[in-house]
N, C-alpha and C. Protein backbone atom coordinates (compact mmCIF):
# COMPACT_ATOMS: atom_id res chain seq x y z
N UNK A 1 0.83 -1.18 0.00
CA UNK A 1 0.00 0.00 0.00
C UNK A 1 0.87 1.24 0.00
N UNK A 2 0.17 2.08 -0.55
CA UNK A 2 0.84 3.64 -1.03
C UNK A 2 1.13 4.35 0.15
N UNK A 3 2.08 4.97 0.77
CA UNK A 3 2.44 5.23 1.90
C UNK A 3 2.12 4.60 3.19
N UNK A 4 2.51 3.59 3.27
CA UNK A 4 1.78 2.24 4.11
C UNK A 4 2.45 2.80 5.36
N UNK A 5 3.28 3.12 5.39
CA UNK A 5 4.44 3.60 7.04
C UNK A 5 3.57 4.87 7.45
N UNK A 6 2.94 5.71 7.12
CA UNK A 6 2.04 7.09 7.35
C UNK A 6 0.79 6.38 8.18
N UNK A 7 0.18 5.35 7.88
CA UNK A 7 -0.82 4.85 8.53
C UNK A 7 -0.37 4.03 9.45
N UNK A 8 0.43 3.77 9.15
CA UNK A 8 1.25 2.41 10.61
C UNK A 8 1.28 3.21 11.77
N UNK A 9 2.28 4.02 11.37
CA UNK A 9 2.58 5.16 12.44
C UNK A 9 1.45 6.52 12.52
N UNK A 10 -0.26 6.57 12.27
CA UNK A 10 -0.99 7.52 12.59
C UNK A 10 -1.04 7.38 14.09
N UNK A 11 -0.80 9.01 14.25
CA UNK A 11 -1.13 9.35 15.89
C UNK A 11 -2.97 9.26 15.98
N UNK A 12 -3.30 7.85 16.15
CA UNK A 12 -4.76 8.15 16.12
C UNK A 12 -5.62 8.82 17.94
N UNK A 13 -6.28 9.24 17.59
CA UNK A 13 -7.07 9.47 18.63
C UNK A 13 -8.45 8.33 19.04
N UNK A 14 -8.77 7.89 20.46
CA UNK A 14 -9.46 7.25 20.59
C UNK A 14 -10.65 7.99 21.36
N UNK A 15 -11.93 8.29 21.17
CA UNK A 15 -12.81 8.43 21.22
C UNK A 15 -13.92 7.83 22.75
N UNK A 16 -13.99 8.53 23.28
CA UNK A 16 -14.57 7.95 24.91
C UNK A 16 -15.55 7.19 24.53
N UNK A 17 -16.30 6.12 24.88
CA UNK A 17 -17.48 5.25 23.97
C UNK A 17 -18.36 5.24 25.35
N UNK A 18 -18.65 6.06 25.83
CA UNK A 18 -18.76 6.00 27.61
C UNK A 18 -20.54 5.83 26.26
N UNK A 19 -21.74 5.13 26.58
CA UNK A 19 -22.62 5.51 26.69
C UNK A 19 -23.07 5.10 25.13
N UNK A 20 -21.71 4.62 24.31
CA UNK A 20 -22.15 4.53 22.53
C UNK A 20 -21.62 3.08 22.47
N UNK A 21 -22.11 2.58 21.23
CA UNK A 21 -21.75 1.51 21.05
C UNK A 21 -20.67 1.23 20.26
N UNK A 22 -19.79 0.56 20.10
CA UNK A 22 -18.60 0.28 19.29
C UNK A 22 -18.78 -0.49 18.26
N UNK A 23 -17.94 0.46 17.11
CA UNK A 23 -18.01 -0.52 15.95
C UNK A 23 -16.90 -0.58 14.55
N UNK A 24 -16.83 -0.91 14.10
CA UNK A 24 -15.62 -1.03 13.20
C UNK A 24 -15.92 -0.68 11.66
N UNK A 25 -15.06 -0.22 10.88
CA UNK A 25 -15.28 0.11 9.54
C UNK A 25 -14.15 -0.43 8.78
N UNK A 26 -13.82 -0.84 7.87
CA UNK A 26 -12.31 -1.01 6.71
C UNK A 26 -13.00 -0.69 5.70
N UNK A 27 -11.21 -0.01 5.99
CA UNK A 27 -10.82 0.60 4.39
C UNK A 27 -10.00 -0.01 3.80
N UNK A 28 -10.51 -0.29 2.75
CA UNK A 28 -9.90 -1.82 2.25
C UNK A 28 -9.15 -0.77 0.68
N UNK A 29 -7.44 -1.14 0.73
CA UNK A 29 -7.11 -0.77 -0.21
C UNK A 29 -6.54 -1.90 -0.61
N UNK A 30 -6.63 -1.64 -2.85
CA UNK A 30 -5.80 -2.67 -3.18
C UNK A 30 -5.18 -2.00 -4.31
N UNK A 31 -4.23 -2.77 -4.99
CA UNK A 31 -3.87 -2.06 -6.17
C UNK A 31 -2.61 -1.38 -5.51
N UNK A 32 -1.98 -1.01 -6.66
CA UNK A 32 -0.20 -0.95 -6.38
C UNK A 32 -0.12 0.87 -7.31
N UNK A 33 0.73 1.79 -6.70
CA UNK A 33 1.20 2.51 -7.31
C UNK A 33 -0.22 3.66 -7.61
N UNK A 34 -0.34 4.40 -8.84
CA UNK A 34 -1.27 5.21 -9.30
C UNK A 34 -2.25 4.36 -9.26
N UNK A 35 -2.18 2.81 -9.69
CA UNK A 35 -3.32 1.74 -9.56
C UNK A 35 -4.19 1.69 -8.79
N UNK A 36 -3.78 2.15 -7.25
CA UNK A 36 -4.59 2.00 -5.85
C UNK A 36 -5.43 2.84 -5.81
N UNK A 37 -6.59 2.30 -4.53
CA UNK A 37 -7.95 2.76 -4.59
C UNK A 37 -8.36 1.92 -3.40
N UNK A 38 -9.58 2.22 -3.04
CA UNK A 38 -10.43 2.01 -2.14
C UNK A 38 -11.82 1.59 -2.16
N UNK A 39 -12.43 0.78 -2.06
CA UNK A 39 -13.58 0.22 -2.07
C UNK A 39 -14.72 0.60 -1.38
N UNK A 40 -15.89 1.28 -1.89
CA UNK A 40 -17.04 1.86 -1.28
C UNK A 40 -18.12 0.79 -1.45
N UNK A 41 -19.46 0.69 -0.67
CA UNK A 41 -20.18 0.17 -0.83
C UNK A 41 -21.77 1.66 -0.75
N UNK A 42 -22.53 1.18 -1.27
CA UNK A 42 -23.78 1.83 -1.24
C UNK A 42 -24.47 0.71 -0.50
N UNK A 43 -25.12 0.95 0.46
CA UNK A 43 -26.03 0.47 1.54
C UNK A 43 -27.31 -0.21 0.46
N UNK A 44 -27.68 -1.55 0.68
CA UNK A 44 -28.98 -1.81 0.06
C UNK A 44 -30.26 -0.71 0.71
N UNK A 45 -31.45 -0.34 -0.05
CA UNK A 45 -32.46 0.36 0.72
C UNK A 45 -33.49 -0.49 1.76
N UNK A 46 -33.13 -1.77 1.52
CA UNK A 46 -33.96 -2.55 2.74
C UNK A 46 -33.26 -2.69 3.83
N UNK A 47 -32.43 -2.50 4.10
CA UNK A 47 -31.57 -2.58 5.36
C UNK A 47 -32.14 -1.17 6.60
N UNK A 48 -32.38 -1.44 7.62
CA UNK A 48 -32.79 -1.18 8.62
C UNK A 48 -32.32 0.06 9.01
N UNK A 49 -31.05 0.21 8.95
CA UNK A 49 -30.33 1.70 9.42
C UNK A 49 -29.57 1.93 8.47
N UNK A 50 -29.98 3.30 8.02
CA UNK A 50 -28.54 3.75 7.03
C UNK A 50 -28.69 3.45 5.72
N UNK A 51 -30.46 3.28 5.26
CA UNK A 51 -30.38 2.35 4.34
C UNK A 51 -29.88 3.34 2.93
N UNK A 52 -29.42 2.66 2.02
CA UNK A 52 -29.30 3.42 0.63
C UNK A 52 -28.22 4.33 0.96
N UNK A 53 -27.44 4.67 1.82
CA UNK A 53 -26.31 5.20 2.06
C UNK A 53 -24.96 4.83 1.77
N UNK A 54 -23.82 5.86 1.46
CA UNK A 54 -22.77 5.13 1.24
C UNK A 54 -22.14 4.68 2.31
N UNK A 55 -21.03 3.67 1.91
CA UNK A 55 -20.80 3.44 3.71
C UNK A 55 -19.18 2.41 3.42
N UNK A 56 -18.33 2.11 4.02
CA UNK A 56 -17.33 1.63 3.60
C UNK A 56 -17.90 0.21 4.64
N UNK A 57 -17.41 -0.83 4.31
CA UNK A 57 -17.48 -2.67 4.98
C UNK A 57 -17.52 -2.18 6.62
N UNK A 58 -18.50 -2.45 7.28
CA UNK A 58 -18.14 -2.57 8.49
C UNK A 58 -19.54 -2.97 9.50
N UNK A 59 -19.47 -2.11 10.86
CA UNK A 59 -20.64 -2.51 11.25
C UNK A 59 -20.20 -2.66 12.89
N UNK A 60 -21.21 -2.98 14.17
CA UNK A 60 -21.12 -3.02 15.39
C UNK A 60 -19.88 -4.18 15.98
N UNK A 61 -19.41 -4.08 16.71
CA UNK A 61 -18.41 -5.15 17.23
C UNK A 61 -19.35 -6.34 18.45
N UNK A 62 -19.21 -7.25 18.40
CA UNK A 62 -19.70 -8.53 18.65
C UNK A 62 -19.06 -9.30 20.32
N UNK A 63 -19.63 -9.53 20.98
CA UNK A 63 -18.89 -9.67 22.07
C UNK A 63 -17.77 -9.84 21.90
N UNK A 64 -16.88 -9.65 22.81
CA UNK A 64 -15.05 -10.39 22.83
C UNK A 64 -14.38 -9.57 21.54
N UNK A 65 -15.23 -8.95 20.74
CA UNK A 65 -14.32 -8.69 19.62
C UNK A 65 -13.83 -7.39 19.52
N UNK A 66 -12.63 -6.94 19.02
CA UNK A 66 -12.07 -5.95 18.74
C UNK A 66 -12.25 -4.93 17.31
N UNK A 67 -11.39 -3.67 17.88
CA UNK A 67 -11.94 -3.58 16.54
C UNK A 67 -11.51 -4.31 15.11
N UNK A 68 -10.57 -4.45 15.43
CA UNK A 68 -9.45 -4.87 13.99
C UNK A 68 -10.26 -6.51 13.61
N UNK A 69 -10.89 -7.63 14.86
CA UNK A 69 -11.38 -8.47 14.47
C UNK A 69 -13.12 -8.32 13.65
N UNK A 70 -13.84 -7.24 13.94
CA UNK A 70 -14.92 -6.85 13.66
C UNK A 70 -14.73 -6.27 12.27
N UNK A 71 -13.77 -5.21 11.74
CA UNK A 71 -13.45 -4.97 10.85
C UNK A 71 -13.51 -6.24 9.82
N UNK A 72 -12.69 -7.03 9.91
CA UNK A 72 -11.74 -7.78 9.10
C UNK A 72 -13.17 -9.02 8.86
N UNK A 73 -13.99 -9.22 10.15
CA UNK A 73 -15.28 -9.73 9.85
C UNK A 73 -16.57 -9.22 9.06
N UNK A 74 -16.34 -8.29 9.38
CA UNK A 74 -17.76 -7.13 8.72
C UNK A 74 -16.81 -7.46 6.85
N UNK A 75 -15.94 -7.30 7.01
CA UNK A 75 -14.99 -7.30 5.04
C UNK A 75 -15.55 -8.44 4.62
N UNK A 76 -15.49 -9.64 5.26
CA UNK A 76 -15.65 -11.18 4.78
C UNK A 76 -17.07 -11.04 4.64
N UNK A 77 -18.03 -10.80 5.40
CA UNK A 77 -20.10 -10.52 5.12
C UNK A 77 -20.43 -9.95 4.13
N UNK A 78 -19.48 -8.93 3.78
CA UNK A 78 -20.53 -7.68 3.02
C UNK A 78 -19.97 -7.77 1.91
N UNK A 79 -18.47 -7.98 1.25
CA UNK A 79 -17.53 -7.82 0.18
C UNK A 79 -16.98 -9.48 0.06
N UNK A 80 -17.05 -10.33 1.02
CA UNK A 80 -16.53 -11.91 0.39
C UNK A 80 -14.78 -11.43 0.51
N UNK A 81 -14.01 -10.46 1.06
CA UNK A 81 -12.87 -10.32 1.16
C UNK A 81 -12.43 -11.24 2.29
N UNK A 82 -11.36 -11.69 1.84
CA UNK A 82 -10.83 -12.44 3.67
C UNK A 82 -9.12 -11.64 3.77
N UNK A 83 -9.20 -11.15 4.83
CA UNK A 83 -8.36 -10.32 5.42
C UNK A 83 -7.82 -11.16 6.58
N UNK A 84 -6.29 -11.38 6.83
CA UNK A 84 -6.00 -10.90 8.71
C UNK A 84 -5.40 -10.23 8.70
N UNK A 85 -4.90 -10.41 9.87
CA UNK A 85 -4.27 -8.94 10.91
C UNK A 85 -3.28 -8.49 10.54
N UNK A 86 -1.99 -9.46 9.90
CA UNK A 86 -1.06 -9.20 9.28
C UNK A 86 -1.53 -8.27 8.39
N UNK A 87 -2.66 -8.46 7.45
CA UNK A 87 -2.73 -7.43 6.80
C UNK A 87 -3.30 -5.95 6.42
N UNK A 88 -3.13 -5.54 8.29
CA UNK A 88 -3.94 -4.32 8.70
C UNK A 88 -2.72 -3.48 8.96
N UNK A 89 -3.03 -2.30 8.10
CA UNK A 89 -2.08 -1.41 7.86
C UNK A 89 -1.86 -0.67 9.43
N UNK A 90 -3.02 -0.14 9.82
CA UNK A 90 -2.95 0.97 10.96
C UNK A 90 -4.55 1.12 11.09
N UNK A 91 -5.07 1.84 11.93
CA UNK A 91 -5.98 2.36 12.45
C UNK A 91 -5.85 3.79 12.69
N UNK A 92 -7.29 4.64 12.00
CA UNK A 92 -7.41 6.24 12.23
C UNK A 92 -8.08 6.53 13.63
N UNK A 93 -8.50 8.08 13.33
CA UNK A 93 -9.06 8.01 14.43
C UNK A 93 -10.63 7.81 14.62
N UNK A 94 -11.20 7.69 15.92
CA UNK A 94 -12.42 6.87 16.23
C UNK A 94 -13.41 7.97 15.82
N UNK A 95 -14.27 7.64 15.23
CA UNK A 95 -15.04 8.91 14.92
C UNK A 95 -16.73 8.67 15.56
N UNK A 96 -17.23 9.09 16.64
CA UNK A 96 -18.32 9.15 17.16
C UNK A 96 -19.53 9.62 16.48
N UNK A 97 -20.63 8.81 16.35
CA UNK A 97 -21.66 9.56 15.28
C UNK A 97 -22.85 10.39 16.30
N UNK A 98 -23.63 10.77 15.08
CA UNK A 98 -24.71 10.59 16.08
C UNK A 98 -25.84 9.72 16.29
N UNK A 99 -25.69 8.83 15.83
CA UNK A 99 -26.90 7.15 16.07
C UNK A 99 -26.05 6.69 16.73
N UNK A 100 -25.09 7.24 17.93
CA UNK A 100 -25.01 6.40 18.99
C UNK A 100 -23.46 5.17 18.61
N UNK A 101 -22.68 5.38 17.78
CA UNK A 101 -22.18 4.43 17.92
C UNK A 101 -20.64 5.69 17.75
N UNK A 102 -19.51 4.80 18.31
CA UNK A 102 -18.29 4.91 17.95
C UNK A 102 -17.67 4.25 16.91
N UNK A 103 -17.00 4.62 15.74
CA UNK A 103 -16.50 3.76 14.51
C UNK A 103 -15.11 4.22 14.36
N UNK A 104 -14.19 3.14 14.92
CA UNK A 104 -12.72 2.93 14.38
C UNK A 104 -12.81 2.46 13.10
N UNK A 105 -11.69 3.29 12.48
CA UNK A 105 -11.51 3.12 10.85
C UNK A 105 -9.98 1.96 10.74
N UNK A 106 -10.22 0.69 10.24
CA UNK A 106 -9.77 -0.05 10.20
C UNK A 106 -8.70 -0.09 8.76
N UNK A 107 -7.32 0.48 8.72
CA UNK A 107 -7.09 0.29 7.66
C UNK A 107 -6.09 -1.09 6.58
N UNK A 108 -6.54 -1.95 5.79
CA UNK A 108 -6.63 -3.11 5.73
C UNK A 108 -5.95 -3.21 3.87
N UNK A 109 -4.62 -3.31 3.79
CA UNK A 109 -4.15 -3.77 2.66
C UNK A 109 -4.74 -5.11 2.10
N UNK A 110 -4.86 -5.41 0.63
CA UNK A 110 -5.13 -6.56 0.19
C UNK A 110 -4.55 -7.29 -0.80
N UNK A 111 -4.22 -7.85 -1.39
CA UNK A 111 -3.48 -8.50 -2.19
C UNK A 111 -4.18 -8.84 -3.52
N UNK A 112 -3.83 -8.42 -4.31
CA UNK A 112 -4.23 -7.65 -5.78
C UNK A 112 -4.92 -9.03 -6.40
N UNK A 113 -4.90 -9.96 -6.47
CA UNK A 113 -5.72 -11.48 -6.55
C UNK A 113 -6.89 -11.59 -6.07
N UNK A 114 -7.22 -10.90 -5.09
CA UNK A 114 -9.18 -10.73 -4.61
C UNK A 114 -9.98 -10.11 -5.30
N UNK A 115 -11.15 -10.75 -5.42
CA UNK A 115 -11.73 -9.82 -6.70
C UNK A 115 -13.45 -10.04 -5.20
N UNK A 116 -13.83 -8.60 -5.49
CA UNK A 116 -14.91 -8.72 -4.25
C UNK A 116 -16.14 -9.66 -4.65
N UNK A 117 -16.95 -10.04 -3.85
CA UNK A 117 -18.25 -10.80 -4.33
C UNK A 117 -19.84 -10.37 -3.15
N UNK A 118 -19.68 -8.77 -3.66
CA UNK A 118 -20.73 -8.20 -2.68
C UNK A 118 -21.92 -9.23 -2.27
N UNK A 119 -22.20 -8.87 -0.83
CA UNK A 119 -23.47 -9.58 -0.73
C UNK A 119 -24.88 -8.79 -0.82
N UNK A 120 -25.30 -9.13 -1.68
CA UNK A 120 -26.68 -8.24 -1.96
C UNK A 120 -27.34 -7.90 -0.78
N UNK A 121 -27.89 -9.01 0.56
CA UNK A 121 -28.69 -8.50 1.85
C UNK A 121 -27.82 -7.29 2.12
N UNK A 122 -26.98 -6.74 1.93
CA UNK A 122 -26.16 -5.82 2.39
C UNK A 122 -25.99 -4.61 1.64
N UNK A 123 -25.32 -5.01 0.45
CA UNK A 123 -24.94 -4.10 -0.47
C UNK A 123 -25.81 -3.63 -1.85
N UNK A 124 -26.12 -2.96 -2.06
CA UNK A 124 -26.82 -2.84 -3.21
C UNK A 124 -25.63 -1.95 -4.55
N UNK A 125 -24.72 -1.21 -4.39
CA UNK A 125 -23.54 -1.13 -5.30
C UNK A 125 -22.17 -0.94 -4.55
N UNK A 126 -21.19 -1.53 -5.25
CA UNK A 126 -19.72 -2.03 -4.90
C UNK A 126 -19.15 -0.61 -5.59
N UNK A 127 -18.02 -0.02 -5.28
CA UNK A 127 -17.37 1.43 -6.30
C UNK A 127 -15.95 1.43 -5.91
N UNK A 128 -15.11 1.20 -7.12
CA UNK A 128 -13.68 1.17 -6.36
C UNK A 128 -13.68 2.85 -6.87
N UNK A 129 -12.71 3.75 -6.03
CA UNK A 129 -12.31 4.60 -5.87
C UNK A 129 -11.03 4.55 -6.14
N UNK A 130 -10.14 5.18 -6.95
CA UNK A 130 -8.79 5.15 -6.87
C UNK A 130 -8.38 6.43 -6.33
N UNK A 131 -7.04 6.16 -5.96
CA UNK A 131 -6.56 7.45 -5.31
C UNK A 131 -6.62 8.85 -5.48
N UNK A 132 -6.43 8.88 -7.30
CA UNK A 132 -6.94 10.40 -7.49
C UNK A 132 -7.87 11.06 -7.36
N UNK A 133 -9.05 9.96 -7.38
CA UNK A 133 -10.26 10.34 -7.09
C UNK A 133 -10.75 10.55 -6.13
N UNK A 134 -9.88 10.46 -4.60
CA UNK A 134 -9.97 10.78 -3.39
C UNK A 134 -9.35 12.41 -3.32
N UNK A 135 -8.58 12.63 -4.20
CA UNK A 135 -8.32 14.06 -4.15
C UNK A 135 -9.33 15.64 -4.34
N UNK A 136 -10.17 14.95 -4.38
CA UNK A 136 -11.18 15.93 -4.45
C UNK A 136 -11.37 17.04 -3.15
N UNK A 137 -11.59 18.48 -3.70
CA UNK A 137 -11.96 19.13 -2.33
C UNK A 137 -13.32 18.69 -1.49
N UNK A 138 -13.38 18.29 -0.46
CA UNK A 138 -14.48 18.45 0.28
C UNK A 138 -15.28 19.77 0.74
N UNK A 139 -16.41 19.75 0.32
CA UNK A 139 -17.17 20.49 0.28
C UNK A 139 -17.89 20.55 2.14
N UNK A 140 -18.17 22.07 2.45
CA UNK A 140 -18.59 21.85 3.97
C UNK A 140 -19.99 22.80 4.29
N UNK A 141 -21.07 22.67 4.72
CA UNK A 141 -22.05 22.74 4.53
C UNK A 141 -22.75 23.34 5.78
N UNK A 142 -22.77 24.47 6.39
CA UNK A 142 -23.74 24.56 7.85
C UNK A 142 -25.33 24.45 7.53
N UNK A 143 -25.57 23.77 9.01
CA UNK A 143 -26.92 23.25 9.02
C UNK A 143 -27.55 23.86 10.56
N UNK A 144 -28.53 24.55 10.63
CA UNK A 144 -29.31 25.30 11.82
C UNK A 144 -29.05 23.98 12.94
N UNK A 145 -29.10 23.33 12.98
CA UNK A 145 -29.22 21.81 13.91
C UNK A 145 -27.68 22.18 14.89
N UNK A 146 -26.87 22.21 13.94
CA UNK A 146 -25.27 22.53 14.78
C UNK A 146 -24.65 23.12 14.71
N UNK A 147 -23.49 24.16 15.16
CA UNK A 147 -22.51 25.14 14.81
C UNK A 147 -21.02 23.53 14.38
N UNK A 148 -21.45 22.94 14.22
CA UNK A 148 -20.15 21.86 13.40
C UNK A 148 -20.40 21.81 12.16
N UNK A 149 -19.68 22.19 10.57
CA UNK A 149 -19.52 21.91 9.60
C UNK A 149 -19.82 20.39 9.30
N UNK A 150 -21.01 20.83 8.25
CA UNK A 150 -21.23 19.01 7.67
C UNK A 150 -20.07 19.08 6.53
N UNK A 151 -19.28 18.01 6.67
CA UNK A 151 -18.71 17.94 5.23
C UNK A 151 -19.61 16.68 4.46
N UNK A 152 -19.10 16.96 3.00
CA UNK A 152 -19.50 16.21 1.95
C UNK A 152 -18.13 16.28 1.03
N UNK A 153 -17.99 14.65 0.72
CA UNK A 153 -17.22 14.70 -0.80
C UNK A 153 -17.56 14.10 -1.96
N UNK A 154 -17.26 15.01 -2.94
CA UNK A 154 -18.09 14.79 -4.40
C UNK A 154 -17.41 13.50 -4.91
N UNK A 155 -18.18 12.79 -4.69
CA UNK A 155 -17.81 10.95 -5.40
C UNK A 155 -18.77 10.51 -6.42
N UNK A 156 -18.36 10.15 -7.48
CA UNK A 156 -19.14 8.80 -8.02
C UNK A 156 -20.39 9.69 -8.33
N UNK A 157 -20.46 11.24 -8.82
CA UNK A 157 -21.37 11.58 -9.32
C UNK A 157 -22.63 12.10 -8.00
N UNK A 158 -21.89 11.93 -6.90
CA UNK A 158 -23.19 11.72 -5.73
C UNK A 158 -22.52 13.03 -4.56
N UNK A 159 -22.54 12.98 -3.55
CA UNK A 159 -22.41 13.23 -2.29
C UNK A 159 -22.61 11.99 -1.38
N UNK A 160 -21.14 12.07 -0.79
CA UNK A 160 -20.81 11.21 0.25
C UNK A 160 -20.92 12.06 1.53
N UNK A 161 -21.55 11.68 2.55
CA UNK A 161 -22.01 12.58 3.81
C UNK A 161 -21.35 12.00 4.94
N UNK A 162 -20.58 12.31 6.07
CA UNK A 162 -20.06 12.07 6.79
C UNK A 162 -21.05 10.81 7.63
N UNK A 163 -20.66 9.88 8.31
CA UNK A 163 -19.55 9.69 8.76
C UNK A 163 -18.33 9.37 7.74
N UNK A 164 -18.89 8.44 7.03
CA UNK A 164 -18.15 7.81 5.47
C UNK A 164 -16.92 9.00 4.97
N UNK A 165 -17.80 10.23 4.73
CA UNK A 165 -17.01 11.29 4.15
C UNK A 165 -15.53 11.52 4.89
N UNK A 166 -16.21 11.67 6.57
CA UNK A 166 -14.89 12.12 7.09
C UNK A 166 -14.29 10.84 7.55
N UNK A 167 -14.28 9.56 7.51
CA UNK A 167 -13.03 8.64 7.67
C UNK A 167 -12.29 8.63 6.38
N UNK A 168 -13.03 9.00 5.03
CA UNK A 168 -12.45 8.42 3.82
C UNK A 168 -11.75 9.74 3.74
N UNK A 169 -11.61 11.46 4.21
CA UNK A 169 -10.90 12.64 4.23
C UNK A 169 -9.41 12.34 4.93
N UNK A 170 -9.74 11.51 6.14
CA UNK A 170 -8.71 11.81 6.95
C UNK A 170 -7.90 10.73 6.57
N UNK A 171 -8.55 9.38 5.85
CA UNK A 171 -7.05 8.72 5.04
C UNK A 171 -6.50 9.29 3.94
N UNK A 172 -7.25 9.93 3.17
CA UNK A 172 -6.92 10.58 2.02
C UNK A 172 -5.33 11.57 2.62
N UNK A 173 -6.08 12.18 3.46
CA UNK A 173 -5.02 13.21 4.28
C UNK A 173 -3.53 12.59 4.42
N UNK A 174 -3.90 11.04 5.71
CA UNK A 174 -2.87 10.80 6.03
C UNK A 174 -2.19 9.72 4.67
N UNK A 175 -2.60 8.94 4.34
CA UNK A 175 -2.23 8.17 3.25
C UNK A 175 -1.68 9.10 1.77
N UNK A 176 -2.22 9.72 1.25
CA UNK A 176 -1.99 10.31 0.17
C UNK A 176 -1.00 11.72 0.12
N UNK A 177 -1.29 12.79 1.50
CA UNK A 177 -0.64 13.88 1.84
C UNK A 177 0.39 13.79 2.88
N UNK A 178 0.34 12.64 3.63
CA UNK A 178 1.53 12.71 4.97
C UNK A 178 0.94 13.77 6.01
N UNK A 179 -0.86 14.04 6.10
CA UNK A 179 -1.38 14.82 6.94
C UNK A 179 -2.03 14.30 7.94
N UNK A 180 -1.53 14.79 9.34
CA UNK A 180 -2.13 14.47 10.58
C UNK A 180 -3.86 15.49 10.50
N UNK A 181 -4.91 14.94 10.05
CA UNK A 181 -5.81 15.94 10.08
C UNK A 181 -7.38 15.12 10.68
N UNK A 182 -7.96 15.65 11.69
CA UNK A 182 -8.92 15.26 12.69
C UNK A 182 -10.13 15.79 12.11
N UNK A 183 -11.03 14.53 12.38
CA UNK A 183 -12.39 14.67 11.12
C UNK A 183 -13.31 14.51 12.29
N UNK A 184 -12.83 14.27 14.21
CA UNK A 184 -14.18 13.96 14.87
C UNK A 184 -15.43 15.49 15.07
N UNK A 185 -14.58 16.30 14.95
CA UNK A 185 -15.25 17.50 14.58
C UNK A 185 -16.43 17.91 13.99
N UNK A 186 -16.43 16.82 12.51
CA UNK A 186 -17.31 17.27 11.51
C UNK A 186 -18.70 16.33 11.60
N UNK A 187 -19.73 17.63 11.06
CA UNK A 187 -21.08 17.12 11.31
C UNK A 187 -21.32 15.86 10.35
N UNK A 188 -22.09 15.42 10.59
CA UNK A 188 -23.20 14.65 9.42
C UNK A 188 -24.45 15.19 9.49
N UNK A 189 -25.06 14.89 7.94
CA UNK A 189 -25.87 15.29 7.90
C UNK A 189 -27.26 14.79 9.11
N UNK A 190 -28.15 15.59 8.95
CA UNK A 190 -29.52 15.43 10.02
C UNK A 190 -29.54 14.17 10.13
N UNK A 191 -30.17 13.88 8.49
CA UNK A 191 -30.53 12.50 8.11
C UNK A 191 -30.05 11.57 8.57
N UNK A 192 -28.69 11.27 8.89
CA UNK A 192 -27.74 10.22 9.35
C UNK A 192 -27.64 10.00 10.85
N UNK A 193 -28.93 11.49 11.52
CA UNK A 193 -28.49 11.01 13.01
C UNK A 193 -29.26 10.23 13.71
N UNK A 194 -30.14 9.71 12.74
CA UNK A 194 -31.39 8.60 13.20
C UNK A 194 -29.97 6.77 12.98
C-alpha cells in the first residue's frame, strides 16, 4: 500500500465510547502505485439503518471482539474479502456519530488477486475509488441543527455525507498527503443522526 508507514505510524485518537456503542469500519485498499484505490459500498435500501447510504465494509463489534477483528469480519459478510491482521495497515481516528455508535476506521491492505463478491442482503452497489479520485476538495455545509460543519465529498457523481465522508478525508489526508488531520469534529448530515 501507497504510503503504508504514514498509517502504521498515525497518531490516532481514541474516542470515549462511555454511553455509545462500538463498531468497526475497513478501508480496504488494493492495487499498487497510481493503480490504488479504495472500495465503497452503497447500503442496500432494505436494510434497517442507514439504508441506501454510502458506507465503507463494516458494522457493530460482537462480544469479545475488537476492533481490527470486527473490521476484518464485517470485510468477509458484506464484500466476500478475507483479510487478517497481518494485513492491517494501521488504524485512524475513532469517529463518534450521532446514532449512537463509535466507529474505528480499520485500515486493511489486500493483495491484488481478490476480486470482491458483494453480498446483496447488504450491499446494493460495490465502487472502487482510486486514489486520485480521493483528491477531491471536500465540500462543507452549515446546518441550523449545529454550529459543526457538515462535510460532503463529491464521489461517483453523488455526495458522500459524513460519517463515510470524514473517515475516507482523513485517510486521504494521512495516506496520500503525509497529513495528521482530525475529522471527529465534523457534522453529518440530520438525516444520518437517526
Amino acid at each position: 500500500m501507497r504510503n503504508s508507514e504514514l498509517i502504521a505510524g498515525f497518531p490516532r485518537i481514541e474516542a470515549d465510547a462511555a454511553g455509545k456503542r462500538a463498531s468497526a469500519v475497513a478501508i480496504v485498499v488494493s492495487g499498487t502505485g497510481d493503480g490504488a484505490g479504495v472500495w465503497l459500498t452503497r447500503r442496500t435500501p432494505k436494510l434497517r439503518a442507514h439504508a441506501g447510504q454510502f458506507a465503507l465494509p463494516g458494522g457493530r463489534l460482537d462480544d469479545g471482539e475488537d476492533a481490527v477483528t470486527a473490521a476484518l469480519r464485517e470485510l468477509e459478510e458484506e464484500l466476500g474479502l478475507v483479510a487478517g491482521p497481518e494485513q492491517v495497515v494501521g488504524l485512524l481516528d475513532d469517529y463518534p456519530t450521532r446514532s449512537g455508535y463509535v466507529i474505528t476506521p480499520v485500515v486493511v491492505a489486500l493483495d491484488d488477486g481478490q476480486q470482491p463478491s458483494p453480498n446483496p442482503a447488504e450491499v446494493a452497489e460495490l465502487h472502487w475509488i482510486p486514489y486520485p479520485d480521493l483528491g477531491v476538495e471536500p465540500r462543507y455545509l452549515t446546518i441550523p441543527e449545529s454550529d459543526r460543519p457538515v462535510i460532503q465529498l463529491p464521489l461517483l457523481g453523488h455526495l458522500v455525507h459524513a460519517p463515510t465522508a470524514a473517515v475516507l478525508f482523513q485517510f486521504r489526508e494521512a495516506a496520500l498527503h503525509g497529513r495528521v488531520t482530525r475529522v471527529a469534529h465534523l457534522e453529518q448530515p440530520v438525516f444520518a443522526w437517526r
